[in-house]
Protein backbone atom coordinates (compact mmCIF):
# COMPACT_ATOMS: atom_id res chain seq x y z
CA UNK A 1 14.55 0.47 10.95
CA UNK A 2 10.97 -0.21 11.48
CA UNK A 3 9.34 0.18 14.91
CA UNK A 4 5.90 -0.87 15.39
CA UNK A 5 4.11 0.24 18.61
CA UNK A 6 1.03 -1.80 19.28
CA UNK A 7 -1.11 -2.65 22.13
CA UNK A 8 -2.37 -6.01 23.04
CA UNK A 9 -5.73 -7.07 21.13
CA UNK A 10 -5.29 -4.05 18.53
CA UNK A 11 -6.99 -5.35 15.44
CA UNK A 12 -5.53 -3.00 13.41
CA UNK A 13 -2.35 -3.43 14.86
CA UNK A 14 -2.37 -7.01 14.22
CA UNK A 15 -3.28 -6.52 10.80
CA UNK A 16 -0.43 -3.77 10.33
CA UNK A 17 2.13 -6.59 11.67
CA UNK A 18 0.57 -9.37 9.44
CA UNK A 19 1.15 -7.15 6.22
CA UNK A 20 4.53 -6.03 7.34
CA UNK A 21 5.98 -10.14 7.59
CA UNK A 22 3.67 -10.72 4.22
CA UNK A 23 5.52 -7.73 2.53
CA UNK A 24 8.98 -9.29 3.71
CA UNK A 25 9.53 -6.57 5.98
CA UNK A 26 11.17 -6.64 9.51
CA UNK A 27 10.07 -4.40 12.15
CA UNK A 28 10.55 -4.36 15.92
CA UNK A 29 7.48 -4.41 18.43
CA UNK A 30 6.95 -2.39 21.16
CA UNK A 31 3.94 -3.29 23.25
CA UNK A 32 2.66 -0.26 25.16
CA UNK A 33 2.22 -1.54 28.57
CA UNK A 34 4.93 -4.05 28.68
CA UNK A 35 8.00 -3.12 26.34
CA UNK A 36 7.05 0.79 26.97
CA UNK A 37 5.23 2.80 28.52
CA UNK A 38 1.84 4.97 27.45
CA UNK A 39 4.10 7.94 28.76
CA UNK A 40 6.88 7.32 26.66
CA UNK A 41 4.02 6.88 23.51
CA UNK A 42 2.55 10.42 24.70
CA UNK A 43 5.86 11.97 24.76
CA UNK A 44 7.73 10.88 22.15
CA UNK A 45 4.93 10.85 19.70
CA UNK A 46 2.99 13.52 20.45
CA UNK A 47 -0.51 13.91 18.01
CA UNK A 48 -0.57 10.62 17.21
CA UNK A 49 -3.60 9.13 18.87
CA UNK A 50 -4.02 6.17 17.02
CA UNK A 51 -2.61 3.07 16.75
CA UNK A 52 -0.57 1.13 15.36
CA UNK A 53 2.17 3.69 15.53
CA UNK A 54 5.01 2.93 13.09
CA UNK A 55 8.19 4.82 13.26
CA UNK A 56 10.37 4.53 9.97
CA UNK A 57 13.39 5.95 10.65
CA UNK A 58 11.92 8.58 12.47
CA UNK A 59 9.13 9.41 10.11
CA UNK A 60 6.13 8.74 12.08
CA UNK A 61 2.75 7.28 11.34
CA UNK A 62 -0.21 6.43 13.27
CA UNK A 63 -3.54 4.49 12.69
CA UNK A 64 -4.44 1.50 10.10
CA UNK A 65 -5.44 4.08 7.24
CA UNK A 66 -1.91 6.53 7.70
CA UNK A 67 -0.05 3.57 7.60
CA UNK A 68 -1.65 1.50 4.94
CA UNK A 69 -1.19 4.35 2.72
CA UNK A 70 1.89 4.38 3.24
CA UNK A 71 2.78 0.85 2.80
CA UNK A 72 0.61 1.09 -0.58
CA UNK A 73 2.76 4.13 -1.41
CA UNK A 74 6.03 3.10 -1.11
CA UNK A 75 5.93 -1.21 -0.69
CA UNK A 76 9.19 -2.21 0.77
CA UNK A 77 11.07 0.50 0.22
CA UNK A 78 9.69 2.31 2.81
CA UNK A 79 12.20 2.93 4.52
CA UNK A 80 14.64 3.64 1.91
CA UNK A 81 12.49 6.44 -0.42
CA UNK A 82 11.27 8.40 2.99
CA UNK A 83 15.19 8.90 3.76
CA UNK A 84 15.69 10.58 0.50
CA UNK A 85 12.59 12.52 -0.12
């Protein structure tokens, strides 16, 4: 499962979100501010100070580089190589 946690007018979270559909990829959205809460951001995913923040299964990254590397990295298996590394 990918979660996405965005904010609204985020370029880079925008641009995150446009790759992920591009790449055939479904993710779930949470928009700080109106699906969650900044709180629940801070506590839940604590040193990450930049967004997008996308959860994978519980492996966590944050910003447009972190998770553009990532993406490049492992394409749509994301999800499926992080659970067995």
């Amino acid at each position: 499962m990918i979660d996405v946690y965005s904010r609204r007018g985020c370029n880079a979270c925008d641009r995150i979100k446009t790759r992920l559909r591009a790449m055939g990829l479904e993710y779930e959205e949470h928009i700080i501010g109106e699906d969650t809460t900044r709180e629940y951001v801070l506590e839940n995913f604590a040193g990450q100070n930049s967004l997008p923040i996308v959860s994978v299964d519980g492996i966590v990254y944050s910003g447009m580089v972190e998770v553009s590397n990532a993406l490049d990295t492992y394409g749509t298996d994301i999800g499926k190589t992080l659970l067995t590394e």
